[in-house]
N, C-alpha and C. Protein backbone atom coordinates (compact mmCIF):
# COMPACT_ATOMS: atom_id res chain seq x y z
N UNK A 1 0.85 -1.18 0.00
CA UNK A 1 0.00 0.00 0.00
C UNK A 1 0.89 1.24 0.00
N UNK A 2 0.86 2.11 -0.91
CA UNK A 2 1.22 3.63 -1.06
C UNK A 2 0.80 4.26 -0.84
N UNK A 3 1.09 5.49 0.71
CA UNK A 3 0.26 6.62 0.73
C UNK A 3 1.13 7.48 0.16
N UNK A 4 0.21 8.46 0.18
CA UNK A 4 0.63 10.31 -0.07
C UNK A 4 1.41 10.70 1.18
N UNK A 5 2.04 11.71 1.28
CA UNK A 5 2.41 12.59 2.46
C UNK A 5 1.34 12.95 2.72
N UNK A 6 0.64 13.57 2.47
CA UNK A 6 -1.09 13.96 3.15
C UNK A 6 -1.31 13.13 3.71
N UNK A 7 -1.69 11.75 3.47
CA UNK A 7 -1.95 11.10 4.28
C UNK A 7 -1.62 10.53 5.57
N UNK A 8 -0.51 11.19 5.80
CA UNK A 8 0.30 10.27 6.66
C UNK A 8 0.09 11.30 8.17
N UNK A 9 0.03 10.43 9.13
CA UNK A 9 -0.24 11.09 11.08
C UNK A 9 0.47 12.31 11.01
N UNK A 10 -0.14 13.45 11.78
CA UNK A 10 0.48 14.41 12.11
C UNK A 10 2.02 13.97 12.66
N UNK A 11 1.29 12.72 13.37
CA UNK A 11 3.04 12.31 14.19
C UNK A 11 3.73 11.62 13.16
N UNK A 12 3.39 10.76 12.16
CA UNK A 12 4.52 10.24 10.90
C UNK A 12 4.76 11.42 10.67
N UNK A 13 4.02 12.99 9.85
CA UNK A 13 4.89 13.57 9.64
C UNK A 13 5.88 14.39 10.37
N UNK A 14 5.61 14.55 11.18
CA UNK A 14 6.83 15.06 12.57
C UNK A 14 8.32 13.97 12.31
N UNK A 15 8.08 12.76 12.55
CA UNK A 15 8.85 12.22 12.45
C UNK A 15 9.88 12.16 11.31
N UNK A 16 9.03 12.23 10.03
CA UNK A 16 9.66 12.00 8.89
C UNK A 16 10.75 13.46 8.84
N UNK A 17 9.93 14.54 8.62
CA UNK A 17 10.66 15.98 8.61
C UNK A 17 11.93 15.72 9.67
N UNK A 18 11.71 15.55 11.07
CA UNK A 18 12.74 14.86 12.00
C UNK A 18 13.67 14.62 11.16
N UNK A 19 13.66 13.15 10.75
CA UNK A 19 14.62 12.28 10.36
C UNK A 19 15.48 13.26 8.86
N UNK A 20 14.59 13.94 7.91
CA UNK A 20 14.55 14.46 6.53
C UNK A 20 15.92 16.00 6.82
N UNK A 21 15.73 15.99 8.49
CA UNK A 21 16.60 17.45 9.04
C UNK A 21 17.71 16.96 9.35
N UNK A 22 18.07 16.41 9.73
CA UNK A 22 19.16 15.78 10.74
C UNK A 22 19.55 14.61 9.72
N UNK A 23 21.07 14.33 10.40
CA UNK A 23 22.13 13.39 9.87
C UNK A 23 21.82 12.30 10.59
N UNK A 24 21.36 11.51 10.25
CA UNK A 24 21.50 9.83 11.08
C UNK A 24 21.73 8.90 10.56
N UNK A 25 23.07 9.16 9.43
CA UNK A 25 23.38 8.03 8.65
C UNK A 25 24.96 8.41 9.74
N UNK A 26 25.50 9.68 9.93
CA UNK A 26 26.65 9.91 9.96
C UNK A 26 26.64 9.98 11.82
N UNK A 27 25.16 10.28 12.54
CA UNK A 27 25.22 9.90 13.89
C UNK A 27 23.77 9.30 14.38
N UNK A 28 24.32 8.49 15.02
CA UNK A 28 23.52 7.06 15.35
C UNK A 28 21.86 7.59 15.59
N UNK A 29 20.51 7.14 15.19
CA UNK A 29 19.27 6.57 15.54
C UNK A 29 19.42 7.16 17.50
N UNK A 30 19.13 7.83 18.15
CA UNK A 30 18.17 7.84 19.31
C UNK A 30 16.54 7.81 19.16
N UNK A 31 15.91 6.83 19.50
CA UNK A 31 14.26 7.14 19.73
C UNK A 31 14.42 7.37 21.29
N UNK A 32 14.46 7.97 21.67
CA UNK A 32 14.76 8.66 22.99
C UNK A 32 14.72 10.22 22.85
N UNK A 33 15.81 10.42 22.03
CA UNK A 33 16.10 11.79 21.87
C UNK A 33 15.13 12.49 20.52
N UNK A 34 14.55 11.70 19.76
CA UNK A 34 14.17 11.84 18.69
C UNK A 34 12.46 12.37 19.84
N UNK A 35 11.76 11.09 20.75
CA UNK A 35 10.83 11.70 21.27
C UNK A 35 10.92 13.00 21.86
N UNK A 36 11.91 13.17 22.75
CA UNK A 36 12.09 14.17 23.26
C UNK A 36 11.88 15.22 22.65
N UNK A 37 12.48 15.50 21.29
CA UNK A 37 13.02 17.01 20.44
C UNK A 37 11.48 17.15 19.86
N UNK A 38 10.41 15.83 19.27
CA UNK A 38 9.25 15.95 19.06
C UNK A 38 8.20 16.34 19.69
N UNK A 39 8.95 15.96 21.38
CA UNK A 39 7.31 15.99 22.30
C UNK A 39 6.34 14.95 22.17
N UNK A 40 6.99 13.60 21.88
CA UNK A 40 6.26 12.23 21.54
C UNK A 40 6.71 11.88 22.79
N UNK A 41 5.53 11.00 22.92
CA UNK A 41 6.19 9.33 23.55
C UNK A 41 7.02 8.62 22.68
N UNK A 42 7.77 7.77 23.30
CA UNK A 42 9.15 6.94 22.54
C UNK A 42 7.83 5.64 21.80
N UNK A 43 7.02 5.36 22.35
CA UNK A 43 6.16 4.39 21.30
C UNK A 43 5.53 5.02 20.22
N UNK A 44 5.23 6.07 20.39
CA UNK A 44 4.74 6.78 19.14
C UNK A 44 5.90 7.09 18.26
N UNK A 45 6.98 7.02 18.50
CA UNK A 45 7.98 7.48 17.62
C UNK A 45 7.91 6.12 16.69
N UNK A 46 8.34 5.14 17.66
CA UNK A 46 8.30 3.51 16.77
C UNK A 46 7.00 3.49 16.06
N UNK A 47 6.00 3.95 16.83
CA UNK A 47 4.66 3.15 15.68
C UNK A 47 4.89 4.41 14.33
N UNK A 48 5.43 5.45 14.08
CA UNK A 48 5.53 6.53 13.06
C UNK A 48 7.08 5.58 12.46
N UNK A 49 7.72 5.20 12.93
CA UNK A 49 8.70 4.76 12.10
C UNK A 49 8.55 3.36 10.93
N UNK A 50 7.63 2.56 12.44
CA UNK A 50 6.87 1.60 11.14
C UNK A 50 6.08 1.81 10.14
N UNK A 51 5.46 3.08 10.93
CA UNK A 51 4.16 3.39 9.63
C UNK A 51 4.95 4.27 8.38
N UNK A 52 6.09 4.90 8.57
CA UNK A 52 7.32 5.16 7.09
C UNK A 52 7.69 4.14 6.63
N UNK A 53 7.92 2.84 7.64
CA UNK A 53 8.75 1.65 6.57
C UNK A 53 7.49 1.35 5.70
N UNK A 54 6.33 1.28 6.06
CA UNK A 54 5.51 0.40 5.13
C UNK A 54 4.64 1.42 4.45
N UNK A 55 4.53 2.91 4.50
CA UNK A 55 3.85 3.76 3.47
C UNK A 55 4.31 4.54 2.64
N UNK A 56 5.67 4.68 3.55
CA UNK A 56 6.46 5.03 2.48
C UNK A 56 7.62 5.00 1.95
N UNK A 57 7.87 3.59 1.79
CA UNK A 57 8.97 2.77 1.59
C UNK A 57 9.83 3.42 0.90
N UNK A 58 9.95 4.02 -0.17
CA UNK A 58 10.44 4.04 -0.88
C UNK A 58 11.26 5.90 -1.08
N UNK A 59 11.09 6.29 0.47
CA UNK A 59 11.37 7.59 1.02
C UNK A 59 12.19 7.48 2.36
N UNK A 60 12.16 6.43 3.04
CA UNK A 60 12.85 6.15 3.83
C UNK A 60 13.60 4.96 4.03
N UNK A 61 14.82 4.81 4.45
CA UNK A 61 15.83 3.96 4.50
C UNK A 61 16.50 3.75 6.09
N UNK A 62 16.30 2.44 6.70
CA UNK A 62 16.68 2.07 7.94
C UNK A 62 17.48 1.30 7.92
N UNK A 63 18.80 0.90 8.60
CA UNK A 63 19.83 0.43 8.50
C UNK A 63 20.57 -0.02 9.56
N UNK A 64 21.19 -0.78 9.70
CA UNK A 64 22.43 -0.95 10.63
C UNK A 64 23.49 -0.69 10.71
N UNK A 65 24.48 0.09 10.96
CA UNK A 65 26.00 0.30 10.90
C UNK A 65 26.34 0.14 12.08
N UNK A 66 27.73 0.21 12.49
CA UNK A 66 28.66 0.02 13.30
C UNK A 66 28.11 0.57 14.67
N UNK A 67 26.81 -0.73 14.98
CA UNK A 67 26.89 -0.85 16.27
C UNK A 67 25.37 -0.03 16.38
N UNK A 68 24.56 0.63 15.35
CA UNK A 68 23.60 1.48 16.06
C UNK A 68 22.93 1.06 14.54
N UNK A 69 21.56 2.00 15.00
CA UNK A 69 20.76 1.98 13.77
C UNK A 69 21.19 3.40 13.05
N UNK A 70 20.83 3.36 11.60
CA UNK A 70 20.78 4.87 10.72
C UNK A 70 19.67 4.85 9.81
N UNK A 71 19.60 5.96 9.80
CA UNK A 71 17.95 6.70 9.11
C UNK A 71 18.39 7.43 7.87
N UNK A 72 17.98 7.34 7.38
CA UNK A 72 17.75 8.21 6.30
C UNK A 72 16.21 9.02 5.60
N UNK A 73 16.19 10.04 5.18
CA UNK A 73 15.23 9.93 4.38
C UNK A 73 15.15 11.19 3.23
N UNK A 74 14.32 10.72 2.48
CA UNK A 74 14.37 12.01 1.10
C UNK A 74 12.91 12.54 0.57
């Protein structure tokens, strides 16, 4: 399933813009710090991160490197 950016939670888009501002290929994934700077709960950050892997796949990129997770997105 493909959404629009319109479509997507006030909190996916918080998150996405988040991730779209900031470097987290070059410093590590916090969902800690990521709730914090949003004003989320740390589960709402995860349920907005799943709901990017699967709506809008093809805009965001999650990864593993050396020891942490990295984000990307475009």
């Amino acid at each position: 399933m493909t959404m629009a950016f319109t479509d997507l939670s006030e909190n996916d888009r918080k998150v996405y813009e988040y991730i779209k501002n900031n470097d987290f290929e070059s410093v590590p994934w916090s969902t800690a710090k990521a709730a914090k700077a949003l004003g989320l709960k740390k589960d709402e950050v995860y349920e907005s991160l799943s709901n990017l892997s699967k709506y809008i796949k093809n805009n965001i990129f999650i990864h593993y490197h050396d020891g942490a997770i990295r984000i990307s997105a475009n």
